[in-house]
N, C-alpha and C. Protein backbone atom coordinates (compact mmCIF):
# COMPACT_ATOMS: atom_id res chain seq x y z
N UNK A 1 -82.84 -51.55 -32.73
CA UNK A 1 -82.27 -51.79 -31.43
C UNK A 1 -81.95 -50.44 -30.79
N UNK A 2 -82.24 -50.36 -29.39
CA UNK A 2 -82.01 -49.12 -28.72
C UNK A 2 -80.53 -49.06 -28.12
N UNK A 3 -80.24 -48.26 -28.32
CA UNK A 3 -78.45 -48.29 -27.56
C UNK A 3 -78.53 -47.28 -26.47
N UNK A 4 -78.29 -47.62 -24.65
CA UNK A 4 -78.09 -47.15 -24.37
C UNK A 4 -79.61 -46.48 -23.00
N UNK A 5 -80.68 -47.45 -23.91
CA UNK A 5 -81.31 -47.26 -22.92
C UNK A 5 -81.89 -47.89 -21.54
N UNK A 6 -81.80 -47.43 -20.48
CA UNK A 6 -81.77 -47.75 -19.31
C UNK A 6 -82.44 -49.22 -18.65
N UNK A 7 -81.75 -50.26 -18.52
CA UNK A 7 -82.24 -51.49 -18.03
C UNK A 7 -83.27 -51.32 -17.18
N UNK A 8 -84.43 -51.79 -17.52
CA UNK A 8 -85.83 -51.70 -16.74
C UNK A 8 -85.29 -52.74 -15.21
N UNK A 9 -85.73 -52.57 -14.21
CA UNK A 9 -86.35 -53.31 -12.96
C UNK A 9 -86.69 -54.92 -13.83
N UNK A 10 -86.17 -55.66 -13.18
CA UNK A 10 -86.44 -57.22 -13.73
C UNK A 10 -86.19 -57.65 -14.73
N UNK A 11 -85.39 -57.16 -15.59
CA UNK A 11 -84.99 -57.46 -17.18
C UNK A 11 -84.35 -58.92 -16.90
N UNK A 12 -84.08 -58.72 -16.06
CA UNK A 12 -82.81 -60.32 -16.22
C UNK A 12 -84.03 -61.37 -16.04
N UNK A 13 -84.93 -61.39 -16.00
CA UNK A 13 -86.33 -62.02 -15.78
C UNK A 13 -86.47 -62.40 -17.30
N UNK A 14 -85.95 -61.68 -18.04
CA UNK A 14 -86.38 -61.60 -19.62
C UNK A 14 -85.42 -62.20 -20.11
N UNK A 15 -84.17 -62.46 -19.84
CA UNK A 15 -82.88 -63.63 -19.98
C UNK A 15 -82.91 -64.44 -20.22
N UNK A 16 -82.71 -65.48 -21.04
CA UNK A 16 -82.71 -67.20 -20.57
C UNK A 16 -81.64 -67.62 -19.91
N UNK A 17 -81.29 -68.63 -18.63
CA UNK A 17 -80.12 -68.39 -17.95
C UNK A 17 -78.76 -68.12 -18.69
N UNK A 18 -78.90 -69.28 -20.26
CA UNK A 18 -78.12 -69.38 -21.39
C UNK A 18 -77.70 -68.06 -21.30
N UNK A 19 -78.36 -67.00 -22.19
CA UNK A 19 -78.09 -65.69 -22.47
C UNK A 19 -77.75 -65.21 -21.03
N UNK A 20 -78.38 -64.81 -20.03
CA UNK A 20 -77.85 -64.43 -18.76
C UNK A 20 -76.27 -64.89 -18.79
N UNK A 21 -75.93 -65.61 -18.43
CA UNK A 21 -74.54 -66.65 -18.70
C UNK A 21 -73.44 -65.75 -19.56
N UNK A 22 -73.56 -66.29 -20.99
CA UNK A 22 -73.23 -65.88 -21.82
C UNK A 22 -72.95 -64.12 -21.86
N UNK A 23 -73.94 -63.42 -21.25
CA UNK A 23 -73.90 -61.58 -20.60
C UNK A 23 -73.35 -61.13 -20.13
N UNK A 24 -73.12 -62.29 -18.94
CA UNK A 24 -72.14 -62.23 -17.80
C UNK A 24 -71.15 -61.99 -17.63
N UNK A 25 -70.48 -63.25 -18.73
CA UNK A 25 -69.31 -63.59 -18.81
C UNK A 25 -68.57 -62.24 -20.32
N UNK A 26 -69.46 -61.87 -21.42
CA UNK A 26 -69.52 -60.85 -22.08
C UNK A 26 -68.83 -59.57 -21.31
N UNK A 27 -69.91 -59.29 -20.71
CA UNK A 27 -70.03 -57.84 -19.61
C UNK A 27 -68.44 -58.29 -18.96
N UNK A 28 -67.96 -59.02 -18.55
CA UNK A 28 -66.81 -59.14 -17.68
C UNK A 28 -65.56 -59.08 -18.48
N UNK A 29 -65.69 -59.49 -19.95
CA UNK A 29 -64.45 -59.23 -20.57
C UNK A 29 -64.23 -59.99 -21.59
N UNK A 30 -64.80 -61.43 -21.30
CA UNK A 30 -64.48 -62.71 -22.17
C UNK A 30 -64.55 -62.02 -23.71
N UNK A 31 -64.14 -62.73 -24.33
CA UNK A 31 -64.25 -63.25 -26.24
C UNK A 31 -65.30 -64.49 -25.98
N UNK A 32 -66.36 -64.40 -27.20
CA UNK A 32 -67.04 -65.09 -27.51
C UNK A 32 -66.07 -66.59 -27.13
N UNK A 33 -64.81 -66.50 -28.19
CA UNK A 33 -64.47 -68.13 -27.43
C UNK A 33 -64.12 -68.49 -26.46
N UNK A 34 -63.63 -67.50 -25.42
CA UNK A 34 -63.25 -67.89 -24.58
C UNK A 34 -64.24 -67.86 -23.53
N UNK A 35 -65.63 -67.35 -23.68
CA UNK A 35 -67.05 -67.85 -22.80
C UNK A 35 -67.47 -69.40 -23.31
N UNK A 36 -67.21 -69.08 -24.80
CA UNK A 36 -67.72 -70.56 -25.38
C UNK A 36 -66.85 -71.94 -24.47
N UNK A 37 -65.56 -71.62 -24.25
CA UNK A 37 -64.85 -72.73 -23.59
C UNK A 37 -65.35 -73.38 -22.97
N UNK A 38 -65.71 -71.57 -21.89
CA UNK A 38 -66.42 -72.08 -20.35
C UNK A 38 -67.49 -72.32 -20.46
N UNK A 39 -68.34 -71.99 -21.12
CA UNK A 39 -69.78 -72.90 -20.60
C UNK A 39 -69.79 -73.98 -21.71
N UNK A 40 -68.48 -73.87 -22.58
CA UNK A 40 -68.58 -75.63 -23.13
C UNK A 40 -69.78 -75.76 -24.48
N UNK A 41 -69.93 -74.51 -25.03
CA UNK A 41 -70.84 -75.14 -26.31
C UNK A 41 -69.73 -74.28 -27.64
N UNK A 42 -70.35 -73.61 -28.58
CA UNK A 42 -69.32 -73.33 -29.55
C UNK A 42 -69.57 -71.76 -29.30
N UNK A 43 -68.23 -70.98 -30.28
CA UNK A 43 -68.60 -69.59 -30.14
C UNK A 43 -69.95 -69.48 -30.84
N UNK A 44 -70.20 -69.87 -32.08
CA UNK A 44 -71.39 -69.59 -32.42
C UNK A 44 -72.72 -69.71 -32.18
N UNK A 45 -72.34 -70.69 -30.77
CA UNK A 45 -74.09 -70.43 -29.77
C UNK A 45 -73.61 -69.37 -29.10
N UNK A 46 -72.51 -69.14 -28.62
CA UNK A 46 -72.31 -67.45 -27.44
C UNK A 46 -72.82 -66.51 -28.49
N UNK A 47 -72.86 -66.62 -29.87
CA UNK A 47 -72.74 -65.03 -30.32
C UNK A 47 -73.79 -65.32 -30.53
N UNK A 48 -75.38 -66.09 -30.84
CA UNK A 48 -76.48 -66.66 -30.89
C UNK A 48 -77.14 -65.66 -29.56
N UNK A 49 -76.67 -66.57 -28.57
CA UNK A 49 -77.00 -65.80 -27.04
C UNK A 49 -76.66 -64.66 -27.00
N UNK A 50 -75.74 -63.87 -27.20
CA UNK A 50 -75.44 -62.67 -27.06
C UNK A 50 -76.54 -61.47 -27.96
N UNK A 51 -76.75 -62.30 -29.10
CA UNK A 51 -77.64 -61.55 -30.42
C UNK A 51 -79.60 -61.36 -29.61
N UNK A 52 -79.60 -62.60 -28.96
CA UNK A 52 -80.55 -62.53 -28.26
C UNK A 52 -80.68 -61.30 -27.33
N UNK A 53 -79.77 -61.59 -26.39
CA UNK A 53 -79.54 -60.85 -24.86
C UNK A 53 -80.09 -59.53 -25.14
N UNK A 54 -78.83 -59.15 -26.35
CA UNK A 54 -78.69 -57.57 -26.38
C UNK A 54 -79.97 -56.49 -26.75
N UNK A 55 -80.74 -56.57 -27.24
CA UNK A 55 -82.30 -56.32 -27.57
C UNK A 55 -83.24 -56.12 -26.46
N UNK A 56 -83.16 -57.50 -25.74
CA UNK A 56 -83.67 -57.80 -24.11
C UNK A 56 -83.19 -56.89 -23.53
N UNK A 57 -82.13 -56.25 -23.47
CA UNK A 57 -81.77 -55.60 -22.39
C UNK A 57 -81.44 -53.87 -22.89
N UNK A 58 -81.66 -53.86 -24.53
CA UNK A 58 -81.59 -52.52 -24.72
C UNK A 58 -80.36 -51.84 -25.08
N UNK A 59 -79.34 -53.01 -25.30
CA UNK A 59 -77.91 -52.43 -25.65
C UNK A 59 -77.61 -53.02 -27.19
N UNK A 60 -76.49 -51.79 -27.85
CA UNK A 60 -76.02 -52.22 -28.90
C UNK A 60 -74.42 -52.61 -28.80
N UNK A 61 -74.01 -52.71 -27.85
CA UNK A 61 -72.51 -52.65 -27.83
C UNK A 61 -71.92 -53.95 -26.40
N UNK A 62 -70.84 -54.06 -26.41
CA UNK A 62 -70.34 -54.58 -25.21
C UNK A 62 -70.16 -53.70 -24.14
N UNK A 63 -69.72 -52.40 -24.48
CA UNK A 63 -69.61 -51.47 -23.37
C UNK A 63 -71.16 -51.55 -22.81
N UNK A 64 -72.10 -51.31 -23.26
CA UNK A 64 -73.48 -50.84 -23.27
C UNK A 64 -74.05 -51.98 -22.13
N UNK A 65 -73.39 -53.01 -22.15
CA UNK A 65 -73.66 -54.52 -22.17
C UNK A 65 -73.13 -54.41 -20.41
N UNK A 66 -71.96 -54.33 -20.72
CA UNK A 66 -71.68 -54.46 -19.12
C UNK A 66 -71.87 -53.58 -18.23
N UNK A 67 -72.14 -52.08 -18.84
CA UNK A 67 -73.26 -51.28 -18.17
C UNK A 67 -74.53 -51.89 -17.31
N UNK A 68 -75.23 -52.45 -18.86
CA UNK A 68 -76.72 -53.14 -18.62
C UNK A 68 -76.28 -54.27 -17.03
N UNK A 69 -75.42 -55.29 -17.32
CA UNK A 69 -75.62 -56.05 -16.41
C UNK A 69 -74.93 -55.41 -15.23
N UNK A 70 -74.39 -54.34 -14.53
CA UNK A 70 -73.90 -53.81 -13.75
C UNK A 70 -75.17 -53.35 -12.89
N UNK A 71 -76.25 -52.80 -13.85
CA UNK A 71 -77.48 -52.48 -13.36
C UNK A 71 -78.63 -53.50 -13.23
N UNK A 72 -78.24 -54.62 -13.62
CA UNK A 72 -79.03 -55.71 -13.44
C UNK A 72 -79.55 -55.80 -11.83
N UNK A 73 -80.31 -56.07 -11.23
CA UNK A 73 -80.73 -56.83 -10.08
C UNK A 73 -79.63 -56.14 -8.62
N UNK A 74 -78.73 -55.28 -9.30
CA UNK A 74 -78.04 -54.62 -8.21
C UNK A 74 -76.64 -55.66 -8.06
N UNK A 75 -76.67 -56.22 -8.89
CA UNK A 75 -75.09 -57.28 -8.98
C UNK A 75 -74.15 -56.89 -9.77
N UNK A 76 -73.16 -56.90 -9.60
CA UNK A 76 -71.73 -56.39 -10.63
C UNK A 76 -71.80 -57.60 -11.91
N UNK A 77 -71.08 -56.99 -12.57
CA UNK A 77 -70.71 -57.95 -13.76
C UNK A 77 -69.50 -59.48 -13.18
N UNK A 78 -68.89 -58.88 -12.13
CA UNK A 78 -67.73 -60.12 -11.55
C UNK A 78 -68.84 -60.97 -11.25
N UNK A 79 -69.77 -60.43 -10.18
CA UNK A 79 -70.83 -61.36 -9.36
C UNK A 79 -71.21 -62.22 -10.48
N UNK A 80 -72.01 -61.55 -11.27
CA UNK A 80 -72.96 -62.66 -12.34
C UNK A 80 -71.66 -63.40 -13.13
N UNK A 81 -70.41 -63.30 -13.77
CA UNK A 81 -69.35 -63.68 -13.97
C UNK A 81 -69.07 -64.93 -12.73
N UNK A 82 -69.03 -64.88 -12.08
CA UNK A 82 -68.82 -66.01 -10.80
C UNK A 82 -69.65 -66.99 -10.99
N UNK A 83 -71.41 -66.55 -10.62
CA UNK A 83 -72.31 -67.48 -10.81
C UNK A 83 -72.26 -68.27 -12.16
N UNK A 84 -71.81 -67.76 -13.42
CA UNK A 84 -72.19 -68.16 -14.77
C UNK A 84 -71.39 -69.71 -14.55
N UNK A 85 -70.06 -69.66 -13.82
CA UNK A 85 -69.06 -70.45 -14.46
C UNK A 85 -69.25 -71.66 -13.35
């Protein structure tokens, strides 16, 4: 896994909304359970989705993470945080 390297143009294309979601809400602050609440499945599909995401997008970390989606598509982490929920 690469840590740190620069979110390509269209990555969130490479997302499943799940993982997108789950990124979102990551990148913004949540705990696995407390994303799990909100989109209502268990922590252990968020950390499923998250295990996915992070590869896709080139990060090893949460910091790395809400970097990545900050640079996503030109949307903040609140924005995609809003849409997720």
């Amino acid at each position: 896994m690469t840590i740190g390297r620069p979110v390509e143009p269209g990555a969130a294309a490479d997302l499943t909304p799940d993982e997108r979601a789950a990124a979102a809400l990551a990148a913004a602050g949540l705990t696995n359970k407390q994303i799990a609440r909100r989109l209502m499945v268990s922590h252990h599909t968020v950390a499923a989705r998250l295990y996915q995401a992070f590869p896709k997008l080139g990060v090893g970390t949460r910091a790395a993470l809400r970097l990545a989606m900050l640079d996503l598509d030109g949307e903040t982490a609140g924005q995609l945080a809003s849409d997720a929920s």
